[in-house]
N, C-alpha and C. Protein backbone atom coordinates (compact mmCIF):
# COMPACT_ATOMS: atom_id res chain seq x y z
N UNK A 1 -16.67 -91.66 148.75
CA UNK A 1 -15.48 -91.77 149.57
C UNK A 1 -15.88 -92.22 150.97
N UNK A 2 -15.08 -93.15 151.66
CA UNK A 2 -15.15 -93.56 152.76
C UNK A 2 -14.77 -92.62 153.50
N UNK A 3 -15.80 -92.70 155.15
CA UNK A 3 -15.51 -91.91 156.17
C UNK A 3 -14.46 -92.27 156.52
N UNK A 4 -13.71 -90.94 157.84
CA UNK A 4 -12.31 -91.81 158.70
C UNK A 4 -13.57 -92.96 159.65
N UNK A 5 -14.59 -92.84 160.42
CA UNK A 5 -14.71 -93.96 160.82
C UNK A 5 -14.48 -95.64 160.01
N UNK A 6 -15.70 -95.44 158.80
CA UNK A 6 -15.83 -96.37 158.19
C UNK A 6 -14.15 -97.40 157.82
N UNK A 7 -13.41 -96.52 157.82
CA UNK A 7 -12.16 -97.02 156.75
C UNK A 7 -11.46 -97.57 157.99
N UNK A 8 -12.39 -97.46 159.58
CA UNK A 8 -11.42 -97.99 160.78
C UNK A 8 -12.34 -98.90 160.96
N UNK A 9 -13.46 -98.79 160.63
CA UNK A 9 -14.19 -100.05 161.65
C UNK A 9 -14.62 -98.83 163.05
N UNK A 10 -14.42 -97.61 162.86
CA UNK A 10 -14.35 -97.30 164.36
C UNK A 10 -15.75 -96.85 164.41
N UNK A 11 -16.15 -96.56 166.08
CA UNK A 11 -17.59 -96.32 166.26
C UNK A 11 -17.58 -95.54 167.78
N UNK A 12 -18.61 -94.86 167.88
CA UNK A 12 -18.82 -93.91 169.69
C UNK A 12 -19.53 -95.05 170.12
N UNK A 13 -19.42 -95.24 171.90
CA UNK A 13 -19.89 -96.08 172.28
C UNK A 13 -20.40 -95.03 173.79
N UNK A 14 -21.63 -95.26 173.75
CA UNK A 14 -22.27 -94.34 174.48
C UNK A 14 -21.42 -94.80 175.82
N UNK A 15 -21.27 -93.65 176.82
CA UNK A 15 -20.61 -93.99 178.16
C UNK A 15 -20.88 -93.10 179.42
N UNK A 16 -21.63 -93.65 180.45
CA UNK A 16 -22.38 -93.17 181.18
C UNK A 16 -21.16 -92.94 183.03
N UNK A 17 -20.35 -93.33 182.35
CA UNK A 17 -19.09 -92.79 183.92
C UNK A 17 -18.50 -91.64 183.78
N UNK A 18 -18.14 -91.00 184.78
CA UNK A 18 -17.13 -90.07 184.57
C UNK A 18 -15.88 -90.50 183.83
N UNK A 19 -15.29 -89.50 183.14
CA UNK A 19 -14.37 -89.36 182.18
C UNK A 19 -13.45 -88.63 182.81
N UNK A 20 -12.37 -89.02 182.91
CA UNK A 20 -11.20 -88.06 183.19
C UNK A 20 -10.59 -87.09 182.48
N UNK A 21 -10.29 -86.31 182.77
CA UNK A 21 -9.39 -85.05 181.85
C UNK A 21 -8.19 -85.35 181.25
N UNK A 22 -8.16 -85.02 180.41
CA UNK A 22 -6.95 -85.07 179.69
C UNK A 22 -5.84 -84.22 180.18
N UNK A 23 -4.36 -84.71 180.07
CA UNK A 23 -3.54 -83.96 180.93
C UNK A 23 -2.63 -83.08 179.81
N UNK A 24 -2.20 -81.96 179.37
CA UNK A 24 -1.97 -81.07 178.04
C UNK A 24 -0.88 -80.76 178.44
N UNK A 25 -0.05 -80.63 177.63
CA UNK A 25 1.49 -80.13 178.34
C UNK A 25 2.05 -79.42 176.73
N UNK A 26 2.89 -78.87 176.45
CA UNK A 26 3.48 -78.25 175.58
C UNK A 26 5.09 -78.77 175.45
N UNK A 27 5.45 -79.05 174.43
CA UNK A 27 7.21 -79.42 174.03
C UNK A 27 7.79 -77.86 173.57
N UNK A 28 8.15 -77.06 174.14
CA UNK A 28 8.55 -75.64 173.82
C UNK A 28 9.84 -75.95 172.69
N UNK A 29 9.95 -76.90 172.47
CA UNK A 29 11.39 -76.67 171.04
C UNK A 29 10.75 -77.35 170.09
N UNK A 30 9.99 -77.97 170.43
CA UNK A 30 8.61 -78.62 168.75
C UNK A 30 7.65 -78.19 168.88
N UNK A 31 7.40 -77.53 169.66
CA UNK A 31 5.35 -77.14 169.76
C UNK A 31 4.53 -77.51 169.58
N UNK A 32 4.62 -78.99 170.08
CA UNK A 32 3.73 -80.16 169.79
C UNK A 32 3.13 -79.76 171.01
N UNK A 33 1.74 -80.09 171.02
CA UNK A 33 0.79 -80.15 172.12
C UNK A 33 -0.06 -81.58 172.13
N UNK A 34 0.04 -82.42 173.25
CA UNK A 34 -0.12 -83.41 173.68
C UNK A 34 -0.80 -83.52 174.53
N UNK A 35 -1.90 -84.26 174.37
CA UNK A 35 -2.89 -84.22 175.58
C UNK A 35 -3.15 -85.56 175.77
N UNK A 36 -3.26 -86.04 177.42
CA UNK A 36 -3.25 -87.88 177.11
C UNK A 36 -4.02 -88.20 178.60
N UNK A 37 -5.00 -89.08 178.91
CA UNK A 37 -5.65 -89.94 179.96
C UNK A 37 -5.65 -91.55 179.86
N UNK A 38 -5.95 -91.46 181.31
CA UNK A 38 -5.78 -93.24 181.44
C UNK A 38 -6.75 -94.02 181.03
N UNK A 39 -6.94 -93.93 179.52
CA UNK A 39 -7.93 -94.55 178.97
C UNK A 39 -7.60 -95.70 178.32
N UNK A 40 -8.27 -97.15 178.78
CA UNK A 40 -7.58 -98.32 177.94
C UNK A 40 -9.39 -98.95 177.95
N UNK A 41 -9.15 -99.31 176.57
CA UNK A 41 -10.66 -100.47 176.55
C UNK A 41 -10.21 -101.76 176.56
N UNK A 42 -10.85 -102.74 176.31
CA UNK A 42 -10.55 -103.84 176.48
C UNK A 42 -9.91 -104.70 175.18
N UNK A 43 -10.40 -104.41 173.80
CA UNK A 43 -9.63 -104.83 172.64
C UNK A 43 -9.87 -104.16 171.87
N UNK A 44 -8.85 -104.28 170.61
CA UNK A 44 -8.44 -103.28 169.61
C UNK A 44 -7.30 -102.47 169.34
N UNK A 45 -7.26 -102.02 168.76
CA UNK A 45 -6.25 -100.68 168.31
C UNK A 45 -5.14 -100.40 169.19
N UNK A 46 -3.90 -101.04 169.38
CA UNK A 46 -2.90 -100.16 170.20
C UNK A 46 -1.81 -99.51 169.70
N UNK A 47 -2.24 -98.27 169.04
CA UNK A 47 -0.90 -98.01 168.28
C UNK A 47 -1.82 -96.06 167.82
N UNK A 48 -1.61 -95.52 166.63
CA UNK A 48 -1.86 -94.26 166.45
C UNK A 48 -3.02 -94.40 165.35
N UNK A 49 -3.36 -93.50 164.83
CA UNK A 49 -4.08 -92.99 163.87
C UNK A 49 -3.46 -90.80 163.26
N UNK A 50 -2.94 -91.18 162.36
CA UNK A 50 -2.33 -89.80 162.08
C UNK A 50 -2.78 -88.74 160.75
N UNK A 51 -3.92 -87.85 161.67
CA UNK A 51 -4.61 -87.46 160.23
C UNK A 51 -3.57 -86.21 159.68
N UNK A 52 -3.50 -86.55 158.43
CA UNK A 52 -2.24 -85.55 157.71
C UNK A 52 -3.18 -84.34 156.69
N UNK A 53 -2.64 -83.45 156.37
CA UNK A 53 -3.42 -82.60 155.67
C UNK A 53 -2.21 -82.18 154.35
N UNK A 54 -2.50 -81.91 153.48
CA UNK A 54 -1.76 -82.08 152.23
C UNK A 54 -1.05 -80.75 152.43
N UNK A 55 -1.10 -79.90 153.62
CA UNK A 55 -0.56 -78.30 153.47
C UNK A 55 0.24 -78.89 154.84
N UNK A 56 0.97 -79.88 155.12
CA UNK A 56 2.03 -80.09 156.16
C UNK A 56 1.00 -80.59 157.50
N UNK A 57 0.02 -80.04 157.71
CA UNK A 57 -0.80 -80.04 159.45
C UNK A 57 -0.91 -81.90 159.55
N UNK A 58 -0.47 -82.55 160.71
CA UNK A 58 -0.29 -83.29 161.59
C UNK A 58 -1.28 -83.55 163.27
N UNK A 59 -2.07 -84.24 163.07
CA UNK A 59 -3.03 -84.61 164.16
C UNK A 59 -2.71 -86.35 164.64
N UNK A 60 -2.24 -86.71 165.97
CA UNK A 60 -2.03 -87.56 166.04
C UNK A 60 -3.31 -88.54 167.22
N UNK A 61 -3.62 -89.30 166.94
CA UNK A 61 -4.78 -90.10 167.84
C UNK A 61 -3.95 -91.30 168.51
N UNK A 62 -4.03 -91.50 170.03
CA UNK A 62 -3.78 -92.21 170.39
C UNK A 62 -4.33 -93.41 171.07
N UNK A 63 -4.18 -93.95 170.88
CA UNK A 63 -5.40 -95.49 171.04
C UNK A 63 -4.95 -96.39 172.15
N UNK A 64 -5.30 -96.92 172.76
CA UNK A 64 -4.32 -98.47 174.01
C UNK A 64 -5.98 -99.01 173.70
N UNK A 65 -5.36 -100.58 173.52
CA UNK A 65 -6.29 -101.59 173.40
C UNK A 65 -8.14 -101.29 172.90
N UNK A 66 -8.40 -100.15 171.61
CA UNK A 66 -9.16 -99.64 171.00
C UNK A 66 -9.73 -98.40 171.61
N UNK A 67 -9.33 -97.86 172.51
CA UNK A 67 -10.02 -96.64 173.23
C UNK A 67 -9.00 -95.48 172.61
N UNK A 68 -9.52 -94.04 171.74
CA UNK A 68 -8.67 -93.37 172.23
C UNK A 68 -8.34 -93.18 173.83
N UNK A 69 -7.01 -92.47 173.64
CA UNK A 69 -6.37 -92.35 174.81
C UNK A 69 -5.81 -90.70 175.24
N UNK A 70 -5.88 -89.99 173.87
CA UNK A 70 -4.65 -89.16 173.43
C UNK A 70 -4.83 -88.55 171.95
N UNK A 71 -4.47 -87.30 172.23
CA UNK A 71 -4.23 -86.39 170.84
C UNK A 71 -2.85 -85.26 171.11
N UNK A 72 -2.26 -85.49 169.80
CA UNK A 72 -1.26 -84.38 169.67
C UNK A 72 -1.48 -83.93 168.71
N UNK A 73 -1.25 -82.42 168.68
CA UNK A 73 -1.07 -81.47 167.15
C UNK A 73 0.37 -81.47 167.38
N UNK A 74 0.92 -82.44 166.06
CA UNK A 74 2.49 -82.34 165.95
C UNK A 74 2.93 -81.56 164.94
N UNK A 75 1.93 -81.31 163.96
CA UNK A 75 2.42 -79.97 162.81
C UNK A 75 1.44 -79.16 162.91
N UNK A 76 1.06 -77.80 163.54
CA UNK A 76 -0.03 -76.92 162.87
C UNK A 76 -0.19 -76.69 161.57
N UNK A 77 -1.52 -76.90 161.83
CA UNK A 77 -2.12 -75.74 160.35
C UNK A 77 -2.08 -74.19 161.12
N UNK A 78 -2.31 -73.95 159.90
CA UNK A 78 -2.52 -72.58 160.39
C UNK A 78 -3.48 -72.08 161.04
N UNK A 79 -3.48 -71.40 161.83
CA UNK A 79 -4.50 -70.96 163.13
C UNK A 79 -5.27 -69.72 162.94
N UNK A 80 -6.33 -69.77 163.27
CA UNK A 80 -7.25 -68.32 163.01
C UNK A 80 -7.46 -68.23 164.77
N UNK A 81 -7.18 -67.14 165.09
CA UNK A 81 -7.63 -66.81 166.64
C UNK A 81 -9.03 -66.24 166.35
N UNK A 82 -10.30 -66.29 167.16
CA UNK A 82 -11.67 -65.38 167.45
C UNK A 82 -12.08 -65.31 168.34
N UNK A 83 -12.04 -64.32 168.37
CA UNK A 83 -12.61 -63.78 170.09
C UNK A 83 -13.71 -63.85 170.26
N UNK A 84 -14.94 -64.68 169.55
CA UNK A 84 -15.85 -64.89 170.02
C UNK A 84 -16.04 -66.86 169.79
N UNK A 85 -15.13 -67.57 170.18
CA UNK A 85 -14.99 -68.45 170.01
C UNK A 85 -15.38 -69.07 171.53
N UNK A 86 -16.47 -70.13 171.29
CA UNK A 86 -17.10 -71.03 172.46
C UNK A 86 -17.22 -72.30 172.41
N UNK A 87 -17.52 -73.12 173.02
CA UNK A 87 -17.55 -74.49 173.66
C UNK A 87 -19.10 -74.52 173.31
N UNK A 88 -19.49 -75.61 172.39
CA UNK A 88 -20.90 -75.97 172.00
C UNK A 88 -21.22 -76.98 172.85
N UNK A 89 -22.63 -76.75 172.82
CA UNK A 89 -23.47 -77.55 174.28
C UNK A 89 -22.92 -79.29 173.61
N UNK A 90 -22.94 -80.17 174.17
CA UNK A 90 -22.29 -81.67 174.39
C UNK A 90 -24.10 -82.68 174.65
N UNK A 91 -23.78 -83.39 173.38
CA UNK A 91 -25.10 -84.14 173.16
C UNK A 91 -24.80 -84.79 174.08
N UNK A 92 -23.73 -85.88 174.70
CA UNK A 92 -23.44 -86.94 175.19
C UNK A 92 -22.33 -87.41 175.39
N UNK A 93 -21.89 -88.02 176.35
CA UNK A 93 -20.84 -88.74 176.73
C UNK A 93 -20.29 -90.07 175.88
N UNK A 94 -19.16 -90.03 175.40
CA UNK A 94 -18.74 -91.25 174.51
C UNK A 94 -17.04 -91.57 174.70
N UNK A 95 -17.16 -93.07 173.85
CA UNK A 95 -15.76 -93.28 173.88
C UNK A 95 -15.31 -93.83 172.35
N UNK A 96 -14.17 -93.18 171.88
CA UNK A 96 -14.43 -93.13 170.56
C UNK A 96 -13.49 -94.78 170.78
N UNK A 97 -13.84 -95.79 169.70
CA UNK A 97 -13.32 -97.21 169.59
C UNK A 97 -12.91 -97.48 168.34
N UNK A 98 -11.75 -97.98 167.54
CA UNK A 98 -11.16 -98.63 167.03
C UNK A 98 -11.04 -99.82 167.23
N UNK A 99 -11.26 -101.01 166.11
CA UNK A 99 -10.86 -102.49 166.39
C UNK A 99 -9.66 -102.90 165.69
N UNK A 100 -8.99 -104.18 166.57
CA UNK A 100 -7.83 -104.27 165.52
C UNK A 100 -7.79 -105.13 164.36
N UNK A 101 -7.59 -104.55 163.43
CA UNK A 101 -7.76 -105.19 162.21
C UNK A 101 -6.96 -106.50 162.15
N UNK A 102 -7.71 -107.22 161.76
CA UNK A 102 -7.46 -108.90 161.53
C UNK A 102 -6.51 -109.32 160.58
N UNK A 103 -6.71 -108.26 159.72
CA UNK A 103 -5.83 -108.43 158.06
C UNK A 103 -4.85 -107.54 157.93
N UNK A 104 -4.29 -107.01 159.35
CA UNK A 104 -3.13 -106.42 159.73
C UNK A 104 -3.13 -105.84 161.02
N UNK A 105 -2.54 -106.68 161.78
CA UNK A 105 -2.98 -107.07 163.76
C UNK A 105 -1.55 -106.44 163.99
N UNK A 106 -0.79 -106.42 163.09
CA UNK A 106 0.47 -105.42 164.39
C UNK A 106 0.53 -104.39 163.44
N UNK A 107 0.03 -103.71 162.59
CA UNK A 107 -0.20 -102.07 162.37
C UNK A 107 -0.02 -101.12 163.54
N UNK A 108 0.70 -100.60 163.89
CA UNK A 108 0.80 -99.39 164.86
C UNK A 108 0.53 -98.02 164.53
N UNK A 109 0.79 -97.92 162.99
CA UNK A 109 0.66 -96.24 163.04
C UNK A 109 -0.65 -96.98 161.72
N UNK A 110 -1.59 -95.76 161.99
CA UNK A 110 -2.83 -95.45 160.31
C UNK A 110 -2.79 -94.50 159.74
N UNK A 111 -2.24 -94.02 158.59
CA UNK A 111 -2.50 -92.26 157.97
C UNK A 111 -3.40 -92.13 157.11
N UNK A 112 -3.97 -91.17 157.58
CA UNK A 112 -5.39 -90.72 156.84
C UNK A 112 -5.31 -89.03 156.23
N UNK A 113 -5.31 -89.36 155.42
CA UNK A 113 -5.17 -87.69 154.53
C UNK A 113 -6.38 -87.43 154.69
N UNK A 114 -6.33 -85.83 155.45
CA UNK A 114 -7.95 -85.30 155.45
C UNK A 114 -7.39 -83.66 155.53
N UNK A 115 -8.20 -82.78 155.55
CA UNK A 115 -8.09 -80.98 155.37
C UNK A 115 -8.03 -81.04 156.98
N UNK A 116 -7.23 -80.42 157.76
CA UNK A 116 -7.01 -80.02 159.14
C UNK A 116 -7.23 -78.64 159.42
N UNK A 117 -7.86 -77.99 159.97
CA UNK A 117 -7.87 -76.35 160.37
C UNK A 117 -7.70 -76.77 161.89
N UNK A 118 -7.36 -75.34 162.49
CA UNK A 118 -7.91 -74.84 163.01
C UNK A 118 -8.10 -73.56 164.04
N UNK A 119 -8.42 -73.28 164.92
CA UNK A 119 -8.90 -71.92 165.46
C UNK A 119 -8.84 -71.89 167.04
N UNK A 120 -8.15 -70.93 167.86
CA UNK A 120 -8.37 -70.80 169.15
C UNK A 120 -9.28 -69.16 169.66
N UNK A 121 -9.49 -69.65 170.76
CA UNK A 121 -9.98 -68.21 171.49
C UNK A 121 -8.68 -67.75 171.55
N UNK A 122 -9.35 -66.15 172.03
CA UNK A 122 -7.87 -65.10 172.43
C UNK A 122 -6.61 -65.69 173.30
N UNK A 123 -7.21 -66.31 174.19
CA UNK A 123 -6.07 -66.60 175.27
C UNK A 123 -5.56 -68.17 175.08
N UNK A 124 -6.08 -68.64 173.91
CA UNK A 124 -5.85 -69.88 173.72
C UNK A 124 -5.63 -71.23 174.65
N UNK A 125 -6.51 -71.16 175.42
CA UNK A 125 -7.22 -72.20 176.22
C UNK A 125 -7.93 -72.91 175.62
N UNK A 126 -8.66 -72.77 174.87
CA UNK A 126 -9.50 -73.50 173.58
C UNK A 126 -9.45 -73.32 171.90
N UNK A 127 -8.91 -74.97 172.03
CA UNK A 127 -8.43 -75.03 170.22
C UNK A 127 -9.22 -76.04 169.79
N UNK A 128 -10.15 -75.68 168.77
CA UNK A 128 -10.73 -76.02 167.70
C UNK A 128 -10.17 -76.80 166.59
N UNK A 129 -9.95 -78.23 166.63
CA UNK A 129 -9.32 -78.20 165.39
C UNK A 129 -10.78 -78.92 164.64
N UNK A 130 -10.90 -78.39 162.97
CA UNK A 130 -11.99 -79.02 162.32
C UNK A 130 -10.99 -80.06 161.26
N UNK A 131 -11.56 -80.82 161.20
CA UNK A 131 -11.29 -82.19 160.24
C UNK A 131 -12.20 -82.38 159.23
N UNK A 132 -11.47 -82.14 157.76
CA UNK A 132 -12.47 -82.38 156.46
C UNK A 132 -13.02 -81.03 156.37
N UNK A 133 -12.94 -80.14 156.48
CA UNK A 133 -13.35 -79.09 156.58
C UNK A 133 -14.57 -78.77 157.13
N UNK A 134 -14.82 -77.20 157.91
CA UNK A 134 -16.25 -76.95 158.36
C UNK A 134 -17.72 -77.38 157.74
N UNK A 135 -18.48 -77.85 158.78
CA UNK A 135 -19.85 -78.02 158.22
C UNK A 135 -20.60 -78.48 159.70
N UNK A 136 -22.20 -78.44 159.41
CA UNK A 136 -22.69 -78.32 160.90
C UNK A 136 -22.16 -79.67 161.70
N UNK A 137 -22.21 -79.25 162.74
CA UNK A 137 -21.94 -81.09 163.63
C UNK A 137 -22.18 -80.91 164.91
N UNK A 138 -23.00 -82.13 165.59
CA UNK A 138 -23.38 -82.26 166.64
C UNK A 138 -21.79 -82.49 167.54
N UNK A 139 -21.98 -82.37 169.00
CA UNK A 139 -20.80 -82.67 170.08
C UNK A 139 -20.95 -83.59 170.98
N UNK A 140 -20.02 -84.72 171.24
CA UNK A 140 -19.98 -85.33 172.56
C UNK A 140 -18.64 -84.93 172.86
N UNK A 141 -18.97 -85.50 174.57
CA UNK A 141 -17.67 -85.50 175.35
C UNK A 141 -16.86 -86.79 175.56
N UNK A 142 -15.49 -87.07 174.91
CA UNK A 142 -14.20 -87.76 174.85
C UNK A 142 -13.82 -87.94 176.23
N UNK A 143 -13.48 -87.06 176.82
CA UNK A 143 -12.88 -86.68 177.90
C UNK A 143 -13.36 -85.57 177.97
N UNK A 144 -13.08 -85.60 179.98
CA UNK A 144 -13.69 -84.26 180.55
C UNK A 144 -13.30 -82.67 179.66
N UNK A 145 -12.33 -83.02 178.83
CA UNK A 145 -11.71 -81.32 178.17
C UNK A 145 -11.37 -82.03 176.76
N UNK A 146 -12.15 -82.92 176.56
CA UNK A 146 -11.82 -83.29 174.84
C UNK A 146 -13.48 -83.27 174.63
N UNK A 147 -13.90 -82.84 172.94
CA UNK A 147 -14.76 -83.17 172.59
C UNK A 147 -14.60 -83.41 171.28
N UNK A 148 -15.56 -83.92 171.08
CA UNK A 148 -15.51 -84.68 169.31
C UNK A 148 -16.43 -83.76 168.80
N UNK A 149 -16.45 -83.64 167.26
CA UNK A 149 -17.55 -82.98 166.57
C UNK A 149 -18.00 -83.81 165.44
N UNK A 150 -19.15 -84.79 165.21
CA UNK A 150 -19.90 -85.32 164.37
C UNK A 150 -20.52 -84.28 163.39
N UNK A 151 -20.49 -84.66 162.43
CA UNK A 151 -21.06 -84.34 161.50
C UNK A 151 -22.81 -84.98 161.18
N UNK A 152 -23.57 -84.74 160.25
CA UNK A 152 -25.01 -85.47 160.49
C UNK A 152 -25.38 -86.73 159.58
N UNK A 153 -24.11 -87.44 159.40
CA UNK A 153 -24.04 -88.94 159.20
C UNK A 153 -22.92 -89.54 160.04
N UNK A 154 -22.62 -88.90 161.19
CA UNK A 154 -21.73 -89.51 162.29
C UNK A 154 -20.61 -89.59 161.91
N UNK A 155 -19.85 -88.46 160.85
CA UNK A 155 -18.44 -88.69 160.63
C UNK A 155 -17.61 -87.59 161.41
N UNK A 156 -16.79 -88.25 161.68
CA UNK A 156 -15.73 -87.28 162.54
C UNK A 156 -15.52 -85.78 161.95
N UNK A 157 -15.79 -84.70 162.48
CA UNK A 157 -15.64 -83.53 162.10
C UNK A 157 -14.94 -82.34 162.64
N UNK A 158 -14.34 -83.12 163.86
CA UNK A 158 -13.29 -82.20 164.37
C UNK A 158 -13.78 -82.40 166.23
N UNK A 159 -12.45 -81.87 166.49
CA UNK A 159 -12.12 -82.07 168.15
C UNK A 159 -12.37 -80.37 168.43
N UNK A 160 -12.62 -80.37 169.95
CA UNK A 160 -12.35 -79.36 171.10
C UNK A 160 -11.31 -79.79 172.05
N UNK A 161 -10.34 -79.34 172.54
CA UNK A 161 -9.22 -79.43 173.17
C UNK A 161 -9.44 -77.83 174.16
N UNK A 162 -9.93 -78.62 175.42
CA UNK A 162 -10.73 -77.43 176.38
C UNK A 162 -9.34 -77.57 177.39
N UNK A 163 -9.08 -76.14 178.20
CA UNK A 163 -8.38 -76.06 179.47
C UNK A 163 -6.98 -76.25 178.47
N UNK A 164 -6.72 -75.60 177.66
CA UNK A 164 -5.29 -76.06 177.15
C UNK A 164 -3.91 -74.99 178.10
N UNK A 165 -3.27 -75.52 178.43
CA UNK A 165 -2.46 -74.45 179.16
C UNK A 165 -1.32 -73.67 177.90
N UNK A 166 -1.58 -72.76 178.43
CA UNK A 166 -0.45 -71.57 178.15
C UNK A 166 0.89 -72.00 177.18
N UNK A 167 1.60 -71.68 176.09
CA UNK A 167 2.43 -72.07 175.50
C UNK A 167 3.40 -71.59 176.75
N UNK A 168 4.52 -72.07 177.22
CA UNK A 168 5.71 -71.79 177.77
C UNK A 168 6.41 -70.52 177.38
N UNK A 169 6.71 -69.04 178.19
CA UNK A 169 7.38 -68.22 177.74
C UNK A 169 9.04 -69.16 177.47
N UNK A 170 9.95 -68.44 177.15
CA UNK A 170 11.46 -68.68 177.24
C UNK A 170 12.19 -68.65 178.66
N UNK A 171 11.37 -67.66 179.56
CA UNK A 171 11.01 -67.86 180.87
C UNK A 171 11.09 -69.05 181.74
N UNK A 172 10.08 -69.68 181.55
CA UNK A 172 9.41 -70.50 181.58
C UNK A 172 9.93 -72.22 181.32
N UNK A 173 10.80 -71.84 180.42
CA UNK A 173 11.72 -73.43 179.36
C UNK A 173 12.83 -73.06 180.30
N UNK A 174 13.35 -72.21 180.63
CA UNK A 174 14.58 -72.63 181.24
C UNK A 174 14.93 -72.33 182.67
C-alpha cells in the first residue's frame, strides 16, 4: 500500500528560517478547531487534503501554492486525555510540500482514508492526533506549535497541535 506522501508526490523540505505559529481558534457550535499561518510556497497544491477515518474522524490539511498552511479537526475521533502526555524533542525544522498534479491541476479537495486517533494532556493545550495508527516516529517542526510525526520510512504518522487554546465556555460564545 502506498504512503499518504507517496500517493501526493509530497515531501519535507528541510527549512532553516523561523516559522511562524499557527493561529488556533475554536467554532463553539461545530467544534472544529482550526489552526492556520501565512504560509505560501511557490508551486503546487492550492486546495485541501482530507484524511477521513472509517469511524466518522475528519482531519483537514491546508495547502496555498504546495506549502501546508493549515489544519482543522472537523470531526473528532475519539479522544483519550493523559496526564502524562508531552511534546517529543523535534529532529528538525521542515515544510511539508505537495505538487500540483498535472493529470488533475484544478483538484481542490484529496481524500485519503487512514485510522485517525487521538489524545490531549489534562488541560488540553496539547492534541496529539496519530495517523494510521501508533508506532515509533521521529518529529519535526511545521510551524512554531505544529509538529509532524514520521514514522522510520518517512511516512506521515501524526501531528502535535501545541498552545491550543481553551474550548469556549457558553460564557464565553455569547
Amino acid at each position: 500500500m502506498m504512503s499518504i506522501l507517496e500517493r501526493l508526490g509530497g515531501r519535507l523540505e528541510p527549512w532553516d528560517e523561523t516559522l511562524p505559529d499557527l493561529t488556533y481558534h475554536w467554532d463553539p457550535e461545530t467544534e472544529i478547531l482550526s489552526g492556520s499561518a501565512d504560509l505560501v510556497g511557490q508551486h503546487g497544491l492550492t486546495g485541501s487534503i482530507e484524511l477521513e477515518d472509517d469511524r466518522g474522524a475528519v482531519v483537514t490539511l491546508d495547502f496555498a501554492e504546495g506549502v501546508l498552511r493549515g489544519i482543522e479537526v472537523v470531526v473528532w475521533p475519539s479522544v483519550q486525555s493523559r496526564d502524562g502526555l508531552t511534546v517529543p524533542d523535534v529532529d528538525a525544522a521542515a515544510r511539508l510540500v505537495v505538487p500540483q498534479r498535472l493529470s488533475q491541476p484544478g483538484v481542490a479537495v484529496v481524500e485519503i482514508e487512514v485510522r485517525v486517533e487521538a489524545e490531549t494532556c489534562s488541560d488540553e493545550s496539547i492534541v496529539h492526533l496519530r495517523v494510521g495508527g501508533g508506532r515509533p516516529a521521529r518529529t519535526v517542526r511545521l510551524a512554531g506549535n505544529l509538529l509532524a510525526d514520521l514514522d522510520r520510512s518517512g511516512e506521515l504518522a501524526g501531528f502535535w497541535l501545541l498552545d491550543v487554546p481553551a474550548f469556549p465556555t457558553a460564557r464565553e460564545v455569547d
